[in-house]
C-alpha atoms as a PDB file:
ATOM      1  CA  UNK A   1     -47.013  53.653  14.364  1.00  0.00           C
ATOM      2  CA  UNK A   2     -43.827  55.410  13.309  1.00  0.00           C
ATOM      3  CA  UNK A   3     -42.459  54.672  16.369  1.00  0.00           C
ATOM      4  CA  UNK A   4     -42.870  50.972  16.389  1.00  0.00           C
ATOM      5  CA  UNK A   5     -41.764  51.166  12.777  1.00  0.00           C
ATOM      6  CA  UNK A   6     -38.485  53.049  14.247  1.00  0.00           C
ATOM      7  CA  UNK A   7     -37.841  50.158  17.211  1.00  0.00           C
ATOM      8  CA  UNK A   8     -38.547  47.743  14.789  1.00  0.00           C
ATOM      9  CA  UNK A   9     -35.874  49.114  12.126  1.00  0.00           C
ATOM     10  CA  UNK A  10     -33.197  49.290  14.822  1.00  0.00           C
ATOM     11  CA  UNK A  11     -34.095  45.588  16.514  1.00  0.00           C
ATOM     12  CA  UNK A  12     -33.537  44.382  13.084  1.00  0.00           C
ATOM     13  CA  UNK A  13     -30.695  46.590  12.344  1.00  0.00           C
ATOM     14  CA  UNK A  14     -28.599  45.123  15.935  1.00  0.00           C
ATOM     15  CA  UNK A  15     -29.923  41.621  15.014  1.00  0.00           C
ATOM     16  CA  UNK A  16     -28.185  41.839  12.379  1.00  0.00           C
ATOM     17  CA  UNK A  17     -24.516  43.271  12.933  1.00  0.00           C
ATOM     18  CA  UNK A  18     -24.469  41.013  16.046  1.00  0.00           C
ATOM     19  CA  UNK A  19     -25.093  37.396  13.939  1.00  0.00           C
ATOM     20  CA  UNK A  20     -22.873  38.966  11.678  1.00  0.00           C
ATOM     21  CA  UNK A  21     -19.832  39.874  14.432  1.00  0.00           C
ATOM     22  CA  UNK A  22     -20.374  36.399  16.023  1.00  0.00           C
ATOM     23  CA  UNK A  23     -20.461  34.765  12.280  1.00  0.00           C
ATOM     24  CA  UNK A  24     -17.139  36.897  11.573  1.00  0.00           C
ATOM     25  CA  UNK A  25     -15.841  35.795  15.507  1.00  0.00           C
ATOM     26  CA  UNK A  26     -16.009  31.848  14.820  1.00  0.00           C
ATOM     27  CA  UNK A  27     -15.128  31.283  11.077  1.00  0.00           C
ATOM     28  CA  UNK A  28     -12.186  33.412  12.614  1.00  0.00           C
ATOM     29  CA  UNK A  29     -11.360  30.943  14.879  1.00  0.00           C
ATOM     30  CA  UNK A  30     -12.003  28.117  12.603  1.00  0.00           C
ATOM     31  CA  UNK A  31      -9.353  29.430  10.240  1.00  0.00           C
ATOM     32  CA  UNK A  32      -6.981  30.059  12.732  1.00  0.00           C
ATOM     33  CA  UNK A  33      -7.215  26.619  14.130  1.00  0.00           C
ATOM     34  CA  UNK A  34      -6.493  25.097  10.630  1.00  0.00           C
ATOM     35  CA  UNK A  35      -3.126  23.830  10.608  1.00  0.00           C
ATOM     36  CA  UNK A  36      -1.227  21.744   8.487  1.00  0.00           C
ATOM     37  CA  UNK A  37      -0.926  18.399   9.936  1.00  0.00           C
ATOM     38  CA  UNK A  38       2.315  16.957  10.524  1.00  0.00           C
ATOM     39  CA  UNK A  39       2.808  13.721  11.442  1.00  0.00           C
ATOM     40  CA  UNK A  40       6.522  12.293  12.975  1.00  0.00           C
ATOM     41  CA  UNK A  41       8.311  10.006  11.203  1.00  0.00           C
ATOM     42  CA  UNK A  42       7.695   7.411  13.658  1.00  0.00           C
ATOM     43  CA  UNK A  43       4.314   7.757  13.370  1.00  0.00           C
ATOM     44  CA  UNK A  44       4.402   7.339   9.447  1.00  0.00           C
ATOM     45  CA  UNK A  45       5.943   4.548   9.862  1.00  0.00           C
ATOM     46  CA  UNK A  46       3.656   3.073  12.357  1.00  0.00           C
ATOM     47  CA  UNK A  47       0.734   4.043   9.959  1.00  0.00           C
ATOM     48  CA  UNK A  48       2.593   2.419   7.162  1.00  0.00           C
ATOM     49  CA  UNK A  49       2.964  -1.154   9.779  1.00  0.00           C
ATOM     50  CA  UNK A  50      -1.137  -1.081  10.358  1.00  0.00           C
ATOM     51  CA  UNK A  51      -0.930  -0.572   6.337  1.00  0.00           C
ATOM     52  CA  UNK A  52       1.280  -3.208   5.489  1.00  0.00           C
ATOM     53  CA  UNK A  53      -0.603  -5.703   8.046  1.00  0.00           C
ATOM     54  CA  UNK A  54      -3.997  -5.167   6.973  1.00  0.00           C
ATOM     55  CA  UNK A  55      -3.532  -4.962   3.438  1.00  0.00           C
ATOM     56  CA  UNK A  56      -2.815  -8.478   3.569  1.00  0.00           C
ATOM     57  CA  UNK A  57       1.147  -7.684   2.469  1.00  0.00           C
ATOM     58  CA  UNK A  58       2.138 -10.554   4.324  1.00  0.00           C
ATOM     59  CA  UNK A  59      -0.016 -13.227   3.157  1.00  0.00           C
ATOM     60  CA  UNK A  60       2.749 -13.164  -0.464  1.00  0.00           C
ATOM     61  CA  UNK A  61       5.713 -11.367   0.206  1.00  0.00           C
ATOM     62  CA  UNK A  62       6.614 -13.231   3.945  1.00  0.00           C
ATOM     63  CA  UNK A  63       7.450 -16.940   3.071  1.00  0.00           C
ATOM     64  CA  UNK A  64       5.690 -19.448   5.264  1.00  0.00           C
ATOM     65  CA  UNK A  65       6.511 -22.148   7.738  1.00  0.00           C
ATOM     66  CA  UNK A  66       4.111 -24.940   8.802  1.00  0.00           C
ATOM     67  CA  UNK A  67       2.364 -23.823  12.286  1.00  0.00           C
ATOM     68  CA  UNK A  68      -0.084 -25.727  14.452  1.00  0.00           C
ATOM     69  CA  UNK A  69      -3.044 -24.223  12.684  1.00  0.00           C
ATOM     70  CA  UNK A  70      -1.176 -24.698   8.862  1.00  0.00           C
ATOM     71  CA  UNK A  71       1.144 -22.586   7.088  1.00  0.00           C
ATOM     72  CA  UNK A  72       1.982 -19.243   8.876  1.00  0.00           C
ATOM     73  CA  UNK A  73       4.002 -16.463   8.129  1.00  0.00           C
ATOM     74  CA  UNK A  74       7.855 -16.810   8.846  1.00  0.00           C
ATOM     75  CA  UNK A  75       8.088 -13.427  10.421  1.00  0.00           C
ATOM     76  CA  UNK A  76      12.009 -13.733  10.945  1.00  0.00           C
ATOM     77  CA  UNK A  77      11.648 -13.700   6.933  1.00  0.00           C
ATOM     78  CA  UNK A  78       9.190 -10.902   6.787  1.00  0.00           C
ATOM     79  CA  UNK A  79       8.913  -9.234   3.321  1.00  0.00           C
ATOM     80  CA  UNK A  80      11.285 -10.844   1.705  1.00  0.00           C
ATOM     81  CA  UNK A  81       9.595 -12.657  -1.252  1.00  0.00           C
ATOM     82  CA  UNK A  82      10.369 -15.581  -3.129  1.00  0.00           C
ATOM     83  CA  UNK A  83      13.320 -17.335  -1.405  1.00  0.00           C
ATOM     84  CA  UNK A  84      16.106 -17.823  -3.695  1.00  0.00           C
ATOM     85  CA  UNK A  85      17.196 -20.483  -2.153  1.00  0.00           C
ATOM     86  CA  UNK A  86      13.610 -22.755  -3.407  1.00  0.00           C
ATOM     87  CA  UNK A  87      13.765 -24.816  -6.286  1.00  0.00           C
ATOM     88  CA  UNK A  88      10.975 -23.865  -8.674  1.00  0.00           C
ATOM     89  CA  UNK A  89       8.621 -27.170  -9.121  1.00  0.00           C
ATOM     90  CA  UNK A  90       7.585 -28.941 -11.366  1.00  0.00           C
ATOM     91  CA  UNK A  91       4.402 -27.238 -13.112  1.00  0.00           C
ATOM     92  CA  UNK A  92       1.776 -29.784 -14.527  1.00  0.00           C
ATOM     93  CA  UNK A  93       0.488 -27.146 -17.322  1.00  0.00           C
ATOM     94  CA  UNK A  94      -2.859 -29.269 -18.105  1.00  0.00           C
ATOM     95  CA  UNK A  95      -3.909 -28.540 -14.389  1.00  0.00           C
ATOM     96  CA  UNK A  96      -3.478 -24.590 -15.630  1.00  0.00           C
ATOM     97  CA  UNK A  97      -5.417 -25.591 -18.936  1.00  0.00           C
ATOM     98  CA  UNK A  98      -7.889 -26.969 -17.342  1.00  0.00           C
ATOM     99  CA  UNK A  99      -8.295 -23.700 -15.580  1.00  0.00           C
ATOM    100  CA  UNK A 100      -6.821 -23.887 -12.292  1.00  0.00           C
ATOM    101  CA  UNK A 101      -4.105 -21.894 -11.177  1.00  0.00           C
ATOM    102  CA  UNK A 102      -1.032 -22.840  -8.704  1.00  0.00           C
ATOM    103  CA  UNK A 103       1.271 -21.720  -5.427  1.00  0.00           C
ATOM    104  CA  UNK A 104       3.770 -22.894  -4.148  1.00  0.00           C
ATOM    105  CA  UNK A 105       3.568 -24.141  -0.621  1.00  0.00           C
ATOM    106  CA  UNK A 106       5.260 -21.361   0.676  1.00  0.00           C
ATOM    107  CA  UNK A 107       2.500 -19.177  -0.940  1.00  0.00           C
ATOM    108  CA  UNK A 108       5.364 -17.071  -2.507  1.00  0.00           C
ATOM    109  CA  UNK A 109       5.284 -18.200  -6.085  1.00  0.00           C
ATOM    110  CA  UNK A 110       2.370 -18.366  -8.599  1.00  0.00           C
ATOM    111  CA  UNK A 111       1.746 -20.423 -11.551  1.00  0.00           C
ATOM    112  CA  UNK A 112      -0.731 -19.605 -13.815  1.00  0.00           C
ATOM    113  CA  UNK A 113      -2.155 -18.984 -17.597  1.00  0.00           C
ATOM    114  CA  UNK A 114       0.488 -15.868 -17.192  1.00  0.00           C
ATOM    115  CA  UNK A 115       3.235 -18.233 -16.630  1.00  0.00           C
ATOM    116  CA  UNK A 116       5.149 -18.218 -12.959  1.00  0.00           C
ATOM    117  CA  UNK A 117       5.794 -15.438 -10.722  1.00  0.00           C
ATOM    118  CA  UNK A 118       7.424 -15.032  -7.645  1.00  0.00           C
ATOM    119  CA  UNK A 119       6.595 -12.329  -5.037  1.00  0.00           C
ATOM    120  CA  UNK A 120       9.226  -9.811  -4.832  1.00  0.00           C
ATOM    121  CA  UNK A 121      11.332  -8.992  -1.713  1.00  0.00           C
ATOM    122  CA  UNK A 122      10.193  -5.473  -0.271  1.00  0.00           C
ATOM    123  CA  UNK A 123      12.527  -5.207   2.682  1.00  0.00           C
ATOM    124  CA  UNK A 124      15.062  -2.419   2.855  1.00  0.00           C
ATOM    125  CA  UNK A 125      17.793  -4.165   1.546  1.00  0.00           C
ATOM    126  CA  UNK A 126      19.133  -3.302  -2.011  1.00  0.00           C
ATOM    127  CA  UNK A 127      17.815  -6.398  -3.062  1.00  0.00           C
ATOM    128  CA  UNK A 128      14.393  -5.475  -1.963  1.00  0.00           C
ATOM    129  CA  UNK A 129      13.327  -1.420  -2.358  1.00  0.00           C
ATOM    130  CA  UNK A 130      16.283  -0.485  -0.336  1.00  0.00           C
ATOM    131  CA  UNK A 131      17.390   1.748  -3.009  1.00  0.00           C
ATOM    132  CA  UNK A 132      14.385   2.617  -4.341  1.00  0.00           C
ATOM    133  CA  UNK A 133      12.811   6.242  -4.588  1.00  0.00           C
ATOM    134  CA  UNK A 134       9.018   6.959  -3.790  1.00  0.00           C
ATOM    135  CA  UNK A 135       8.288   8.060  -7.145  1.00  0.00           C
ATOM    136  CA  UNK A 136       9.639   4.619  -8.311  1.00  0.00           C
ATOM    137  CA  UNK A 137       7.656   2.765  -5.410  1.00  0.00           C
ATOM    138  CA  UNK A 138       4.419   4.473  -6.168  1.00  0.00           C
ATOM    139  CA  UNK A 139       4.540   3.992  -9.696  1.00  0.00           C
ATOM    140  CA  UNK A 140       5.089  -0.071  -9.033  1.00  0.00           C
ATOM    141  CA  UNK A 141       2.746   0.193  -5.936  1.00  0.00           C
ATOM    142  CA  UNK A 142      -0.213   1.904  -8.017  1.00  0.00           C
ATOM    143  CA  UNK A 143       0.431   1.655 -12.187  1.00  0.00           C
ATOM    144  CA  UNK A 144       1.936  -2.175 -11.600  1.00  0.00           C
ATOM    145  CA  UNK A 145       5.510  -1.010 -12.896  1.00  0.00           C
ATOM    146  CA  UNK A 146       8.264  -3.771 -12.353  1.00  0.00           C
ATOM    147  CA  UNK A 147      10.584  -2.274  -9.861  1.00  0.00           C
ATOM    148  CA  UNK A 148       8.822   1.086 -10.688  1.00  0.00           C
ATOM    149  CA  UNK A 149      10.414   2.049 -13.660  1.00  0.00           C
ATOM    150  CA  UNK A 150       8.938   3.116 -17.327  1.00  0.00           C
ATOM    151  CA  UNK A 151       9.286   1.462 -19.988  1.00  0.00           C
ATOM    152  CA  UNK A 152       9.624  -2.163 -17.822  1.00  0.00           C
ATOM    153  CA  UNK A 153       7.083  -4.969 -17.884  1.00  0.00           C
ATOM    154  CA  UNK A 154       3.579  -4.986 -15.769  1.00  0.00           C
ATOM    155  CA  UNK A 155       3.697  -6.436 -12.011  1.00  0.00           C
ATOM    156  CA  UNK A 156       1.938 -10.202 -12.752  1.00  0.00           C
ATOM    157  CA  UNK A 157      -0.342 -11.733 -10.802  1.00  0.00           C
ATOM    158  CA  UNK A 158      -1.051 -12.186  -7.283  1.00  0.00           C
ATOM    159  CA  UNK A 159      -0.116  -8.470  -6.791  1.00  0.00           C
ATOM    160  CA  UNK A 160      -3.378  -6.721  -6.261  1.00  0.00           C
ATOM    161  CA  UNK A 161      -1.804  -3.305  -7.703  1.00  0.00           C
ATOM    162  CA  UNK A 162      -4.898  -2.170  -9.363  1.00  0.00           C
ATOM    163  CA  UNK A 163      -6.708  -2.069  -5.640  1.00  0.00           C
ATOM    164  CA  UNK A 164      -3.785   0.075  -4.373  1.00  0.00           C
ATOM    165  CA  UNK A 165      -4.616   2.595  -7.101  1.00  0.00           C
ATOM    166  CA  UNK A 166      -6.761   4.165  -5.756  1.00  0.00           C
ATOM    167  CA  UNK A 167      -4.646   4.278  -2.187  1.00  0.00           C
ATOM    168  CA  UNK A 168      -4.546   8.334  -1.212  1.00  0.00           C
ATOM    169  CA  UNK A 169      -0.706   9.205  -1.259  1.00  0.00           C
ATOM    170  CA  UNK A 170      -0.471   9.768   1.998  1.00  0.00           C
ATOM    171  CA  UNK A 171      -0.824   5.911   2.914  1.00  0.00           C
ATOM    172  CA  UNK A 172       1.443   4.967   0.013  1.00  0.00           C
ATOM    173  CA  UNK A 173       4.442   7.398   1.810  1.00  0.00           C
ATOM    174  CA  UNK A 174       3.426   5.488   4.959  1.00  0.00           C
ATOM    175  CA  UNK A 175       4.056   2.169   3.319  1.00  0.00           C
ATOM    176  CA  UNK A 176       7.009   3.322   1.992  1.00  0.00           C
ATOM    177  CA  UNK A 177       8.556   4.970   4.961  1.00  0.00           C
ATOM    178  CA  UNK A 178       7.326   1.388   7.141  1.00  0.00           C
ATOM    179  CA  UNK A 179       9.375  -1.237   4.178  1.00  0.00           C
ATOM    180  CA  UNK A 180      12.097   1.052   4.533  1.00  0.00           C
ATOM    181  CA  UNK A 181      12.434   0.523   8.309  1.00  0.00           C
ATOM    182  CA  UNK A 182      12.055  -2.942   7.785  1.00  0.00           C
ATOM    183  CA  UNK A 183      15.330  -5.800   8.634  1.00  0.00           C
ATOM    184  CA  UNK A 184      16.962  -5.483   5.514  1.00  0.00           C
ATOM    185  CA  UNK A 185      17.062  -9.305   4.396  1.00  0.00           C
ATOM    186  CA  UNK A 186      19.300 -10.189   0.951  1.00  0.00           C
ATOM    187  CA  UNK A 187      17.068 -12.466  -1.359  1.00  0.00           C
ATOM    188  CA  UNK A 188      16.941 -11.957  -4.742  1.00  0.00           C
ATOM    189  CA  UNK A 189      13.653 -13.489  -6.301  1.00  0.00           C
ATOM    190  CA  UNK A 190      13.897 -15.587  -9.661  1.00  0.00           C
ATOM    191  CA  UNK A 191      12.520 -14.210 -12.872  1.00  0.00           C
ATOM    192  CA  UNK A 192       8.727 -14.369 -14.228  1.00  0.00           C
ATOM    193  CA  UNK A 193       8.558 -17.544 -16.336  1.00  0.00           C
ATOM    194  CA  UNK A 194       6.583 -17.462 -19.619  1.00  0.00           C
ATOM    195  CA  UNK A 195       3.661 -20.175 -19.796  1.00  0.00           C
ATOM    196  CA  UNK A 196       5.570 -21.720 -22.725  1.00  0.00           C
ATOM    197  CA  UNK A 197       9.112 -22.399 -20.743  1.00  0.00           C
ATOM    198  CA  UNK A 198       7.223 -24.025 -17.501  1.00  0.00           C
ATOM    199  CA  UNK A 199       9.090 -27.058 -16.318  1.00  0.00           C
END
């Protein structure tokens, strides 16, 4: 009986320190497979592209030209906003009281109870971010900061910044690093327009 007792106690005993050596073995090799990941700066900016195209970036920001299949983007215009170069319309304000809300047919400028806006060029020309840091672009992209400074007024509507939120920071410096590779294109977009001064 003591005997058994004895094999037992050492069975138990090697059990033991061998789970525990091959425990010790992979967590070992687990850690030193852990690696920061670093990604190229091609391939941020490639992340940032995907970004850009399925967070619907284009559908405001890149002016639109009549296609077979209705309005399309003008991709030789990609990014850059409001076109200066538009005459605002005509706004009939009972259409807004009544409670619709309007666009332009370019689908770059917004009339509403807010007034008028006009989507802002994001290219990488000074006109657009092209001199803008990240900190300034994440507070615009993410707190709705005009031009992503303090103190300036809120980003008006159709910009969805209140989704982008919530955006992890690495997909915001993808964004970033993508607009700034973008054609720089010069366009300068007009001003909001309070409700009260629409033509």
């Amino acid at each position: 009986m003591l005997f058994n007792q004895k094999k037992l106690f050492l069975f138990t005993a090697v059990t033991v320190a061998v789970i525990t050596a091959l425990v010790a073995c992979t967590s070992g090799s687990s850690e030193s497979k852990k690696t920061p990941d670093v990604i190229s700066q091609d391939n941020l900016v490639k992340r940032g592209e995907y970004l850009v195209t399925i967070a619907g970036c284009d559908d405001c920001h890149t002016p639109k030209k009549m296609g077979p299949m209705g309005p399309e983007p003008d991709m030789s215009l990609r990014l850059s906003g409001y076109r200066s170069a538009v005459p605002f319309p005509k706004v009939d304000t009972n259409v807004i009281k009544q409670g619709w809300a309007l666009v332009n047919p370019e689908l770059t400028g917004w009339a509403g109870p807010w007034g008028a806006s006009f989507t802002a060029n994001i290219t990488s020309d000074a006109t657009g971010i092209g001199n803008w840091s990240f900190d300034q672009f994440k507070k615009a992209f993410q707190q709705g900061k005009w031009k992503g400074l303090d103190g300036t007024r809120p980003l008006m509507p159709p910009m969805p910044w209140q989704n982008y939120s919530h955006m992890v920071e690495d997909d915001v410096k993808a964004i970033f690093a993508y607009l700034k590779s973008t054609k720089p294109i010069n366009n300068v977009e007009p001003p909001i327009k309070p409700f009260s001064s629409l033509p």
